[in-house]
N, C-alpha and C. Protein backbone atom coordinates (compact mmCIF):
# COMPACT_ATOMS: atom_id res chain seq x y z
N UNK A 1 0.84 -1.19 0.00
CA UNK A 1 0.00 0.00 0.00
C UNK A 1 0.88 1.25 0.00
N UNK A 2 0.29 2.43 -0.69
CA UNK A 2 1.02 3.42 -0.39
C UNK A 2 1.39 4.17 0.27
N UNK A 3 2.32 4.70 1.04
CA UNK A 3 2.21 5.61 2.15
C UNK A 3 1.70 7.33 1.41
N UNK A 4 1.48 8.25 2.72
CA UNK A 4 1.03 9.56 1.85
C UNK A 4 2.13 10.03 1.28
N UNK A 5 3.36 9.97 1.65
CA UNK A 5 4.66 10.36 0.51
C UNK A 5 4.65 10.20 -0.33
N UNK A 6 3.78 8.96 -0.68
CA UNK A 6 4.16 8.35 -2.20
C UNK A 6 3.10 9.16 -3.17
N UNK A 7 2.23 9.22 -2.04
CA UNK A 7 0.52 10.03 -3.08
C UNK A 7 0.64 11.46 -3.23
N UNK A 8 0.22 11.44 -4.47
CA UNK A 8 -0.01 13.01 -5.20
C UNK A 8 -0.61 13.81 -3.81
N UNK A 9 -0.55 15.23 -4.21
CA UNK A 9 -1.64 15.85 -3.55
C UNK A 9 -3.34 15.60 -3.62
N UNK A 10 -3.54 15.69 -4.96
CA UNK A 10 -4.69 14.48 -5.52
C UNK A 10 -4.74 13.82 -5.18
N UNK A 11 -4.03 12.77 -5.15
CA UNK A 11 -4.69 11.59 -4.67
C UNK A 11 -4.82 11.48 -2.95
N UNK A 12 -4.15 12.29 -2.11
CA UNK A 12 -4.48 12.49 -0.78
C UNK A 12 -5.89 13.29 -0.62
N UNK A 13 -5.77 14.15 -1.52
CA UNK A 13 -7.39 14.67 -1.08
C UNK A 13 -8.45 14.04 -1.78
N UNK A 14 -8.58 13.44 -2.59
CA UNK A 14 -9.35 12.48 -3.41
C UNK A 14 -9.73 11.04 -2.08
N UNK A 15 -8.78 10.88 -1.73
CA UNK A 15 -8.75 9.45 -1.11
C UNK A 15 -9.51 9.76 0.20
N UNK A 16 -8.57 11.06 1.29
CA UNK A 16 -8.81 11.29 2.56
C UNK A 16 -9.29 12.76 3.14
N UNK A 17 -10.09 12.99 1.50
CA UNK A 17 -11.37 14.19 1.76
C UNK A 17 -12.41 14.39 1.15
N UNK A 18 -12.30 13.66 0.10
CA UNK A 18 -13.19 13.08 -1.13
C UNK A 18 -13.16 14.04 -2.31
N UNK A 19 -12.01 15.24 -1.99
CA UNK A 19 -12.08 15.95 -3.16
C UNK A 19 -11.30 16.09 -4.12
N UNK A 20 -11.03 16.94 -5.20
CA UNK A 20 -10.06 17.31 -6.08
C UNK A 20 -9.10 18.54 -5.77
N UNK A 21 -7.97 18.35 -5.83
CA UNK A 21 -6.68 18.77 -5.99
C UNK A 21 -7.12 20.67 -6.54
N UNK A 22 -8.18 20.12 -7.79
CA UNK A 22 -8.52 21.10 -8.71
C UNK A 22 -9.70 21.91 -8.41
N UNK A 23 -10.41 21.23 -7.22
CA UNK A 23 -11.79 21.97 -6.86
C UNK A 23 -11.21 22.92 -5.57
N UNK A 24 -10.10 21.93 -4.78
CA UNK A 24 -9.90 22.87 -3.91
C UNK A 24 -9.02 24.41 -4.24
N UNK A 25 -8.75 24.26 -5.31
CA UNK A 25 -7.66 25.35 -5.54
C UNK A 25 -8.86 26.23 -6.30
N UNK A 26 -9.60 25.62 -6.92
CA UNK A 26 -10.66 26.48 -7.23
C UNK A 26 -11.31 27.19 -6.19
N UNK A 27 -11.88 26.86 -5.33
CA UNK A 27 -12.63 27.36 -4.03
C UNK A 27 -11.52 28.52 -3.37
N UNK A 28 -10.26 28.57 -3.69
CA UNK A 28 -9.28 29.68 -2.96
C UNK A 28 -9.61 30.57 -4.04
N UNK A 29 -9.37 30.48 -5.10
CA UNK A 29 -9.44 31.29 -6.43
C UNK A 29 -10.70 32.16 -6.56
N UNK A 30 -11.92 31.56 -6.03
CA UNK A 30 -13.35 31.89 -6.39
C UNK A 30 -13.34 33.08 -4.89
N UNK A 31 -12.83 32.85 -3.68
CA UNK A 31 -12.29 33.60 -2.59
C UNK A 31 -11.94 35.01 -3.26
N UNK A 32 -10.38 34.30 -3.43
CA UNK A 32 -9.34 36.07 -3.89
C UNK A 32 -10.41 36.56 -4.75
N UNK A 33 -11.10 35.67 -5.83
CA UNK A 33 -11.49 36.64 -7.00
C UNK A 33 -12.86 37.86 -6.33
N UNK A 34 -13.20 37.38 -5.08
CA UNK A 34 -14.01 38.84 -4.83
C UNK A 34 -13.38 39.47 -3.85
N UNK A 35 -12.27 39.52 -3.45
CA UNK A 35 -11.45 40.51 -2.47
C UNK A 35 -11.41 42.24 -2.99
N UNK A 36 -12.00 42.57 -2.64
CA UNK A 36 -11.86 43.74 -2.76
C UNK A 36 -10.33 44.40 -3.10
N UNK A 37 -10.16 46.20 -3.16
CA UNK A 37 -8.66 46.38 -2.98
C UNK A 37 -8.06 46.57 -2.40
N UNK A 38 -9.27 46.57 -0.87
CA UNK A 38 -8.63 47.24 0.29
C UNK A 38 -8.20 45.91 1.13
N UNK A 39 -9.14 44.63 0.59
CA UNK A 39 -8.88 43.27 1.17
C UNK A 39 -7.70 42.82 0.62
N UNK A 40 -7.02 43.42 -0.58
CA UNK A 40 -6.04 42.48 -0.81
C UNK A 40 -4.84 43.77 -0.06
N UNK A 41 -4.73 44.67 -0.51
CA UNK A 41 -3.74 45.43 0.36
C UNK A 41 -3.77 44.96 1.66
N UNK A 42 -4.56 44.85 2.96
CA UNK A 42 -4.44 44.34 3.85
C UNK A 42 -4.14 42.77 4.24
N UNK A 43 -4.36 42.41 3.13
CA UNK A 43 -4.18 40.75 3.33
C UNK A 43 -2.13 40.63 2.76
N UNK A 44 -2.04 41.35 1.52
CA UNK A 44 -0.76 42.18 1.83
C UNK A 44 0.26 42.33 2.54
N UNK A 45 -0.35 43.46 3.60
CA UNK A 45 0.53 43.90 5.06
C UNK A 45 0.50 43.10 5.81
N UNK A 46 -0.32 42.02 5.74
CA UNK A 46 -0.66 41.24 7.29
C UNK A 46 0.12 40.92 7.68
N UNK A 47 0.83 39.91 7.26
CA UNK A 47 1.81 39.40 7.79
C UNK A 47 3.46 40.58 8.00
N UNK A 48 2.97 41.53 7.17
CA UNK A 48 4.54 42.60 7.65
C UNK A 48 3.71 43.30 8.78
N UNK A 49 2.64 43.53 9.31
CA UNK A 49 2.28 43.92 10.40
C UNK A 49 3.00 42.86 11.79
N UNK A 50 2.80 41.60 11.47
CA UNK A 50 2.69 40.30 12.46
C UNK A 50 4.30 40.67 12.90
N UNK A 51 4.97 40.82 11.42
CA UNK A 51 6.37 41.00 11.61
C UNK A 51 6.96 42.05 12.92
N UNK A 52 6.14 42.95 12.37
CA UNK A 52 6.72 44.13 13.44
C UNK A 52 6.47 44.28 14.90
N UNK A 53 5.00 43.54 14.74
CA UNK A 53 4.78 43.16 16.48
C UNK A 53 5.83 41.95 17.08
N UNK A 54 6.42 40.98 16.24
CA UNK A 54 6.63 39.90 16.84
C UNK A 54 8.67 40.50 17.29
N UNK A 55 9.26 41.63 15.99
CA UNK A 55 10.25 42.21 16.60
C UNK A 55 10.15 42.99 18.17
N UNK A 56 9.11 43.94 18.05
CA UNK A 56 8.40 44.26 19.00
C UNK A 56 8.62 43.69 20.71
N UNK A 57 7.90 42.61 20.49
CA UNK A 57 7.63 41.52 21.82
C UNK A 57 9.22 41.08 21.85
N UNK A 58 10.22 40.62 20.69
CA UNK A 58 11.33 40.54 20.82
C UNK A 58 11.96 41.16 21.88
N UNK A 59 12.36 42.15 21.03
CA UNK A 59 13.17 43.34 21.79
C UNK A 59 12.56 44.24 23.22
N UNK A 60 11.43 43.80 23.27
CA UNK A 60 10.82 43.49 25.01
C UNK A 60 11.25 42.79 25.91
N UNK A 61 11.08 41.42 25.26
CA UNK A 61 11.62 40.33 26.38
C UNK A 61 13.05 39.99 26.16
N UNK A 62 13.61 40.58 25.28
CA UNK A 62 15.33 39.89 24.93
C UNK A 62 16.04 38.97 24.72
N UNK A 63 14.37 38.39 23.33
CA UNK A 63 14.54 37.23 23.16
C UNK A 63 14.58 37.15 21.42
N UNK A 64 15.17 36.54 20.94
CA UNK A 64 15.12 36.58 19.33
C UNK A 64 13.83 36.65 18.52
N UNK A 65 13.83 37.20 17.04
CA UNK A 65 12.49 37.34 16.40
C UNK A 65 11.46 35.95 16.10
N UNK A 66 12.60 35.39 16.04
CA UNK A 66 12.31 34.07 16.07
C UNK A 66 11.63 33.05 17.07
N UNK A 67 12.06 33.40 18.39
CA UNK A 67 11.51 32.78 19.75
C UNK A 67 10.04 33.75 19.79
N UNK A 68 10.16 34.93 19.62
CA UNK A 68 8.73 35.85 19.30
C UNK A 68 7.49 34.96 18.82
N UNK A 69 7.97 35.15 17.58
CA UNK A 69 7.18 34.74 16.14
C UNK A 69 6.09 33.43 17.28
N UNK A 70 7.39 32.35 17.46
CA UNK A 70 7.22 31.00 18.06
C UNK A 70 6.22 31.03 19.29
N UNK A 71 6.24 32.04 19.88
CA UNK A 71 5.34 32.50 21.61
C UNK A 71 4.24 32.61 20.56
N UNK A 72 3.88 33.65 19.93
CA UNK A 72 3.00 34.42 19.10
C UNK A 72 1.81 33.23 18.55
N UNK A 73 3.13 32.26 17.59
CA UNK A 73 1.95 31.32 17.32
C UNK A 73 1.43 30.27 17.81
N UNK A 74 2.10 30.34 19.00
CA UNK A 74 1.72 28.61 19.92
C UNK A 74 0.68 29.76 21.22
N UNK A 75 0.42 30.53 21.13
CA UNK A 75 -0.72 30.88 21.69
C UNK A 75 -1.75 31.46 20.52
N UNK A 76 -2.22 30.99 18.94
CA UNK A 76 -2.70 31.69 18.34
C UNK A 76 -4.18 30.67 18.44
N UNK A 77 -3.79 29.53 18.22
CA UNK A 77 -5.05 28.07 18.24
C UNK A 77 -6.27 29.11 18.53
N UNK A 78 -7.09 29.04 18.01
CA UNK A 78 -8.46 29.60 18.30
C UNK A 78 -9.18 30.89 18.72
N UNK A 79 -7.51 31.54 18.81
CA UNK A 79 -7.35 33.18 19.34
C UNK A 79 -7.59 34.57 18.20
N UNK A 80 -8.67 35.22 18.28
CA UNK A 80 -8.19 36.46 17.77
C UNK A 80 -7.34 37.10 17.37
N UNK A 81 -6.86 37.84 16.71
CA UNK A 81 -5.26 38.33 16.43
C UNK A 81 -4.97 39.21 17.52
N UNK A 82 -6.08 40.26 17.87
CA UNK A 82 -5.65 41.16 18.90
C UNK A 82 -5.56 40.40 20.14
N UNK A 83 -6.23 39.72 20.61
CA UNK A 83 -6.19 38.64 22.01
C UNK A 83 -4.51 37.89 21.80
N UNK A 84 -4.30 37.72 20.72
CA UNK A 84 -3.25 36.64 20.64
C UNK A 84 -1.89 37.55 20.97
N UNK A 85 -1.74 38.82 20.04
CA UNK A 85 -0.86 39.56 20.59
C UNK A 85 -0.89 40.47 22.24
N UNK A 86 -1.83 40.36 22.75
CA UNK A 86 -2.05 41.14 24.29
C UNK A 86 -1.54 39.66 25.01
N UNK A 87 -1.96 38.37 24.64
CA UNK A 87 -1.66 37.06 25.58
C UNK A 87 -0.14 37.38 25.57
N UNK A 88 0.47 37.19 23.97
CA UNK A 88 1.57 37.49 23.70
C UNK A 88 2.49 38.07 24.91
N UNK A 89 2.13 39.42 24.76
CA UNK A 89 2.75 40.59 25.94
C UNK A 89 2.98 40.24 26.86
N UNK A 90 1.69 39.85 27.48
CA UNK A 90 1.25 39.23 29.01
C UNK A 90 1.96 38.17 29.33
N UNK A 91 2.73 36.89 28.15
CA UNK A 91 3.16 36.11 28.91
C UNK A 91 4.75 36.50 29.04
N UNK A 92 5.31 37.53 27.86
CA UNK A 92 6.43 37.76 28.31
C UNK A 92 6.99 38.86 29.23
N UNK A 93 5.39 39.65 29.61
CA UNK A 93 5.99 40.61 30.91
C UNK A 93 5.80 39.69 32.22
N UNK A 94 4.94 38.77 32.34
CA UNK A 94 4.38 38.17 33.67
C UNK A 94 5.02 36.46 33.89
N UNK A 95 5.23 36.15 32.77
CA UNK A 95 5.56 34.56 32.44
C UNK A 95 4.34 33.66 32.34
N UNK A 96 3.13 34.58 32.67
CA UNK A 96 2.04 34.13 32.60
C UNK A 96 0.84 34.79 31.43
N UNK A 97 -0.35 33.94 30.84
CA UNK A 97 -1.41 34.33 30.41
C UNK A 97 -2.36 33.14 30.33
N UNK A 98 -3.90 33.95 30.15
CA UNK A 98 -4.53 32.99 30.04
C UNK A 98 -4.86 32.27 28.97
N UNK A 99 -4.81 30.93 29.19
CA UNK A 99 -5.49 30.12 27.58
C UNK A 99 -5.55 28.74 28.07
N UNK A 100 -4.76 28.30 26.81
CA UNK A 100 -4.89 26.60 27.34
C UNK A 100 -3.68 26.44 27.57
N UNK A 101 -3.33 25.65 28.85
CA UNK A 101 -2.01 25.21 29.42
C UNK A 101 -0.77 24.82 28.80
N UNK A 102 -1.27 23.33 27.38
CA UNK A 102 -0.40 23.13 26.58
C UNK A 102 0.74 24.49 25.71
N UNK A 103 -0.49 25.26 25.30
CA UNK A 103 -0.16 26.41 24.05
C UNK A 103 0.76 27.33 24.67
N UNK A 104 0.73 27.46 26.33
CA UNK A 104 1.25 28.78 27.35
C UNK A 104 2.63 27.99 27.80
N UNK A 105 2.28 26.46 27.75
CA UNK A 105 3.75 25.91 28.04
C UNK A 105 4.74 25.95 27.06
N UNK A 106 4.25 25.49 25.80
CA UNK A 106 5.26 25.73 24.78
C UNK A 106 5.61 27.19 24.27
N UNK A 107 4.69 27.71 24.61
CA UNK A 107 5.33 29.26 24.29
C UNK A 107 6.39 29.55 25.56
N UNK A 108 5.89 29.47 26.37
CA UNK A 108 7.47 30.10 27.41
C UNK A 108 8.28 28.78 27.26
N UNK A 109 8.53 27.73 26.42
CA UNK A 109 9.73 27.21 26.28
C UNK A 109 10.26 27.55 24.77
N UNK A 110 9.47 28.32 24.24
CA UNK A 110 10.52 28.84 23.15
C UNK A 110 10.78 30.00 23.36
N UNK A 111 10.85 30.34 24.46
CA UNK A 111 11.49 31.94 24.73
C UNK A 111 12.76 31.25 25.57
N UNK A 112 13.14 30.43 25.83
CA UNK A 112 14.00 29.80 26.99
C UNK A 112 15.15 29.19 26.25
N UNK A 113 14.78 28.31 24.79
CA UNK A 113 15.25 27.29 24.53
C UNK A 113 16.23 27.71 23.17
N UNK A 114 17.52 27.12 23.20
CA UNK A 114 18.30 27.85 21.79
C UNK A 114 17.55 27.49 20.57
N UNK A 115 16.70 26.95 20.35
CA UNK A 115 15.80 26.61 18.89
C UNK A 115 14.51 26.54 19.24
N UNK A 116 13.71 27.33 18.95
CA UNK A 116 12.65 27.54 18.89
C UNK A 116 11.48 27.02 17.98
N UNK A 117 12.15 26.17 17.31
CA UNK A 117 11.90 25.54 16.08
C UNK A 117 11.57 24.28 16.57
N UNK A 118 12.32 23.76 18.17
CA UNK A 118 12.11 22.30 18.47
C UNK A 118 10.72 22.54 19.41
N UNK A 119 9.92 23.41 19.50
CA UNK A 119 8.87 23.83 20.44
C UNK A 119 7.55 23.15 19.90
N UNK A 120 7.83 23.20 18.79
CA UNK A 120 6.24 22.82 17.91
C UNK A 120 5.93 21.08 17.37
N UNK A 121 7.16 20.48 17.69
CA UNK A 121 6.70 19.06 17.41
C UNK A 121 5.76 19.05 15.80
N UNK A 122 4.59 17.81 16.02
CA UNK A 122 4.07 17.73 14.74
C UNK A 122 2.80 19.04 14.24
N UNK A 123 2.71 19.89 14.85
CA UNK A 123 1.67 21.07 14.85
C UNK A 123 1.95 21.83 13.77
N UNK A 124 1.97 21.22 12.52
CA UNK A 124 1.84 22.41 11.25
C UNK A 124 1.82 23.78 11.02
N UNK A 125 0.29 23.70 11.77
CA UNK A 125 -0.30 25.39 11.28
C UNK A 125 0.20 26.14 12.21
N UNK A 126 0.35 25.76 13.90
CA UNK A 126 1.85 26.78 14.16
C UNK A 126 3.03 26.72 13.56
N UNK A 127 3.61 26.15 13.52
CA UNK A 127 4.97 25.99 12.95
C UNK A 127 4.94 27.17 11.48
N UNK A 128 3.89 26.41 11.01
CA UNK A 128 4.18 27.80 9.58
C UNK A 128 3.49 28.94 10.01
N UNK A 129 2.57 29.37 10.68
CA UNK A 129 2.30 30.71 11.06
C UNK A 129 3.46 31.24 11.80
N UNK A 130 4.24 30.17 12.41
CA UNK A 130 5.77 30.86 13.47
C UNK A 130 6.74 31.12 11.62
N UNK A 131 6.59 30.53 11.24
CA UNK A 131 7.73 30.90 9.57
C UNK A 131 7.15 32.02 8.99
N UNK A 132 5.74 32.39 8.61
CA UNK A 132 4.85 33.23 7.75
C UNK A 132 5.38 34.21 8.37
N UNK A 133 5.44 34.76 10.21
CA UNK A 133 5.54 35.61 10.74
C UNK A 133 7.13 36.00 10.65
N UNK A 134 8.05 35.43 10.42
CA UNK A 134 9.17 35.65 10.10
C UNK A 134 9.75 36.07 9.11
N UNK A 135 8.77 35.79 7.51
CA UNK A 135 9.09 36.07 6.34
C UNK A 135 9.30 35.14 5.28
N UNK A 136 8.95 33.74 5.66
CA UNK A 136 8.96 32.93 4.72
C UNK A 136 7.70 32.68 4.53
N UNK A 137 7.82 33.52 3.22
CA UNK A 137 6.02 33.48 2.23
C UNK A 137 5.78 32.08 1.41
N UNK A 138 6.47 31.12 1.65
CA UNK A 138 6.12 30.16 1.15
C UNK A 138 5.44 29.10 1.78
N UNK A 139 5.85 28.97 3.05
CA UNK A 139 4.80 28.55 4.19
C UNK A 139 3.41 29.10 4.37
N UNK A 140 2.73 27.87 4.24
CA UNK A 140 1.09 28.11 4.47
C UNK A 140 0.57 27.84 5.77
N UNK A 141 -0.11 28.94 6.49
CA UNK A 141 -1.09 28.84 7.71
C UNK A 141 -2.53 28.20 7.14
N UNK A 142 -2.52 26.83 7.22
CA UNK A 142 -4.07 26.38 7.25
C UNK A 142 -4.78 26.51 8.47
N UNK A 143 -5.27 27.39 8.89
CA UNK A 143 -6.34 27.64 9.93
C UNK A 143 -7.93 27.09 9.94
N UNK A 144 -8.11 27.65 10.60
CA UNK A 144 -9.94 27.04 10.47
C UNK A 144 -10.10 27.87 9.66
N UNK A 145 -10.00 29.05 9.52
CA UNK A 145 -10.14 29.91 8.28
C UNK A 145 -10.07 29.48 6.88
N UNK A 146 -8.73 29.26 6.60
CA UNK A 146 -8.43 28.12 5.60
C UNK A 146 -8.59 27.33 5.18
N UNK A 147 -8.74 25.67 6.16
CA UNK A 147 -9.37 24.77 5.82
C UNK A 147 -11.03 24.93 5.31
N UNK A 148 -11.62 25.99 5.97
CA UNK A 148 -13.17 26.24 5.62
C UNK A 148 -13.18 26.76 3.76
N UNK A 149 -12.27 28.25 3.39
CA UNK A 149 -12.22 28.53 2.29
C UNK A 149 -11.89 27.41 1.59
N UNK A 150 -11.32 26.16 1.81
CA UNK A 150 -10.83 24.91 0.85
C UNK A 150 -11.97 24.36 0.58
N UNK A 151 -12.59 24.19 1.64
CA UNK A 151 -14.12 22.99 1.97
C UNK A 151 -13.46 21.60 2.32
N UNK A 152 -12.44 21.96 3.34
CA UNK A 152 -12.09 20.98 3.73
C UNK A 152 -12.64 21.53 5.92
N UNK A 153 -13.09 20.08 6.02
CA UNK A 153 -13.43 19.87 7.24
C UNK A 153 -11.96 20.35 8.74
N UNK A 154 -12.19 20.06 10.16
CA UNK A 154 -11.35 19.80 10.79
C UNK A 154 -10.18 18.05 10.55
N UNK A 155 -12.18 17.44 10.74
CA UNK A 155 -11.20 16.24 10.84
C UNK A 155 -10.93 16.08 9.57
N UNK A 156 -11.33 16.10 8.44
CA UNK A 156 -10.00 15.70 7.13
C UNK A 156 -8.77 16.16 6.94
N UNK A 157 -9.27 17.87 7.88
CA UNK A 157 -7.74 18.07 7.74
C UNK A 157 -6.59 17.47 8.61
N UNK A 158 -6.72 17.25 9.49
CA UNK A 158 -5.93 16.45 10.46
C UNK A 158 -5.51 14.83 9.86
N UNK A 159 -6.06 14.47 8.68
CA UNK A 159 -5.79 13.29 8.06
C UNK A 159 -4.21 13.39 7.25
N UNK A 160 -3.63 11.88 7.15
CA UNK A 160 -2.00 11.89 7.23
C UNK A 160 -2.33 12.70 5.69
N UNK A 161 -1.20 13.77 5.09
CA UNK A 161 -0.84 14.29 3.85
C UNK A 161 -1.88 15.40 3.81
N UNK A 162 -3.15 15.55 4.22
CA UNK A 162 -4.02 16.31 3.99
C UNK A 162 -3.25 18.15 4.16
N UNK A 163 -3.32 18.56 5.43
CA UNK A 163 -2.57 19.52 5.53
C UNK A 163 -1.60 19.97 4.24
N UNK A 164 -0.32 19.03 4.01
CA UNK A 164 0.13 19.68 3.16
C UNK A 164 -0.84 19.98 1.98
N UNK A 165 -1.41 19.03 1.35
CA UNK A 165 -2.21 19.32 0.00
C UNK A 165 -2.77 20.51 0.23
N UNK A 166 -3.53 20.47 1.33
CA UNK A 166 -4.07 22.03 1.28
C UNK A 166 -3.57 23.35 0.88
N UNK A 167 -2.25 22.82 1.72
CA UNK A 167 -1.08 23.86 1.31
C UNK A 167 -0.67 24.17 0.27
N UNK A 168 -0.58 22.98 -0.74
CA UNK A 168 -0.22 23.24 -2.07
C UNK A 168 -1.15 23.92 -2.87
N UNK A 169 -2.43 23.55 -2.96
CA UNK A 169 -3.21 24.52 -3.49
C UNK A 169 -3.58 25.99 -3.03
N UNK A 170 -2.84 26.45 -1.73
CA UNK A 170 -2.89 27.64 -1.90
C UNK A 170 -2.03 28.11 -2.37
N UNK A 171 -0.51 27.33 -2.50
CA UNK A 171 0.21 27.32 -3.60
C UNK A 171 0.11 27.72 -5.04
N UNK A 172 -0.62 26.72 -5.78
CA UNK A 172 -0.73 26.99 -6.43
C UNK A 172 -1.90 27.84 -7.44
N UNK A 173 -3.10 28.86 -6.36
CA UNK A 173 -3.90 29.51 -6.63
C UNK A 173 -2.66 30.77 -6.26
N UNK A 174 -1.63 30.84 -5.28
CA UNK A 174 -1.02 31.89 -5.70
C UNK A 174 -0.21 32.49 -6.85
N UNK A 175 0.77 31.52 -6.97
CA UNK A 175 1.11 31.41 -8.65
C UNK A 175 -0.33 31.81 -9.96
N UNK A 176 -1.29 31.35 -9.77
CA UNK A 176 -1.79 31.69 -10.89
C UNK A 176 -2.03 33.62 -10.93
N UNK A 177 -1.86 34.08 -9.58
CA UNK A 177 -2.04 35.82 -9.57
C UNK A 177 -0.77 36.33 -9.39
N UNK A 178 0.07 35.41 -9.47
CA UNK A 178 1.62 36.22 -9.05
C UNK A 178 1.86 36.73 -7.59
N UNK A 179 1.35 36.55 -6.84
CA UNK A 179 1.32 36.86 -5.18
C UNK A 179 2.15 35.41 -4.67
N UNK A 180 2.36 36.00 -3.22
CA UNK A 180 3.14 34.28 -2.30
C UNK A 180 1.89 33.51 -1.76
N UNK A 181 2.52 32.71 -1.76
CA UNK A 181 1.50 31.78 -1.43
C UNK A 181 1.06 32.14 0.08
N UNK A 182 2.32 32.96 1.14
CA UNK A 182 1.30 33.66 2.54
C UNK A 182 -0.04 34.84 2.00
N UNK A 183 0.84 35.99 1.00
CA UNK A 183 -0.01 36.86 0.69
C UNK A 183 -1.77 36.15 0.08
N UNK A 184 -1.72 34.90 -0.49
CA UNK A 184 -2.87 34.33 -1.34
C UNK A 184 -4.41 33.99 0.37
N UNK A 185 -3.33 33.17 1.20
CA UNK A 185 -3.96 32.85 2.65
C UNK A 185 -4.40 33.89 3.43
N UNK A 186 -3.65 34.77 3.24
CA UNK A 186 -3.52 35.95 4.06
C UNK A 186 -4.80 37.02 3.67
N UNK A 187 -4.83 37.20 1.99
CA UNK A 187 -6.05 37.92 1.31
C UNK A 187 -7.14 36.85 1.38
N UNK A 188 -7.73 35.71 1.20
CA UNK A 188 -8.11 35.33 1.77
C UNK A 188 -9.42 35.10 3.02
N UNK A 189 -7.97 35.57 4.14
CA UNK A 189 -8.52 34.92 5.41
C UNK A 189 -9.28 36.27 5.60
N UNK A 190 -8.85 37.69 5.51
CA UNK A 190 -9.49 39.02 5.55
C UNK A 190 -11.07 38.72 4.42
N UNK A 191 -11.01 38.48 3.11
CA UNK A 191 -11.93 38.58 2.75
C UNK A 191 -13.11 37.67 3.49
N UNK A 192 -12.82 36.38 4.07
CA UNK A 192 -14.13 35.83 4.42
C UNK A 192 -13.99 36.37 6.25
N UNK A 193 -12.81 37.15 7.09
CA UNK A 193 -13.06 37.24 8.22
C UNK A 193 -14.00 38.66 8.10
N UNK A 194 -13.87 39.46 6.91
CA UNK A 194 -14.39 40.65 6.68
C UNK A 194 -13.60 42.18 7.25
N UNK A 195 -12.34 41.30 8.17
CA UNK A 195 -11.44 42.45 8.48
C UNK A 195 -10.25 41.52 8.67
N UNK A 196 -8.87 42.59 8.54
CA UNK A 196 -7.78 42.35 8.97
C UNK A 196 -7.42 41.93 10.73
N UNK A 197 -8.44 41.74 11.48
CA UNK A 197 -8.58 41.09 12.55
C UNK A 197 -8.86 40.30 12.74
């Protein structure tokens, strides 16, 4: 049998979501195509906004952009953007904030730890929202946001290969407008959240 390495992106979402490769990249496409201009400029900045808060919280706690980024997105799971950056603050002025225990533990161990990178284990959509926020636009944040614009579920997405495929088709709906594949997620997630929040 095959493992998901071996399977297309197609054939992972065909098999373990019941869809096409080609419908889901359609459903991102049919998204951007009513973004407004003020939705795509902001979908745009987003992430150079994320940037500047996460130097920000850096050079607060006196900890690299990188250990930032990493706090930032292991408290983001289910959080608001503005909630996520005030938790943010809160856990590196106090060592404390509120949320869920797991998300508050691994964030104050990537403010502690020389790689911040070893904080996130198998957790995807932090891990690339901790890269997106750093500047690598090629990493995709599949959020609930995301997975919904795909028409892909929670639990399919959590199925082995699924995640990435997702990823690839926002991939490759960015390529077809010439944008990164963060800027494609990013315009996007504003057009169906209805704001840059």
């Amino acid at each position: 049998m095959a493992t998901a390495l071996q399977l297309s992106h197609d054939e992972v979402l065909r098999l373990r979501a019941g869809v096409t490769l080609r419908t889901v990249t359609k459903r991102i496409m049919d998204v951007y195509r009513v973004a407004s201009d003020a939705d795509i400029l902001a979908g745009k900045g987003w992430y150079d906004e994320a940037r500047r808060v996460a130097r920000e919280l850096a050079e607060e706690a006196g900890i690299s952009v990188t250990a930032a980024a990493a706090v930032i997105a292991h408290l983001s799971p289910r959080c608001p953007w503005e909630r996520n950056i005030s938790m943010a603050q809160e856990l590196v002025r106090t060592g404390t904030t509120k949320g869920l225990y797991g998300n508050i533990a691994k964030a104050r161990l990537a403010m502690i730890v020389d790689d911040p990178w070893s904080t996130f284990g198998d957790g995807p959509k932090t891990k690339a929202f901790a890269a997106n926020i750093i500047g690598d636009d090629h990493a995709v944040t599949v959020d609930v946001w995301a997975s919904r614009i795909a028409g892909i579920n929670e639990q399919q997405l959590g199925r082995v290969g699924v995640y990435e495929a997702v990823a690839h088709a926002y991939r490759l709906a960015a390529k077809r407008v010439g944008i990164t594949p963060a800027e494609m997620q990013a315009i996007t997630w504003v057009v169906v959240r209805g704001s840059a929040n």
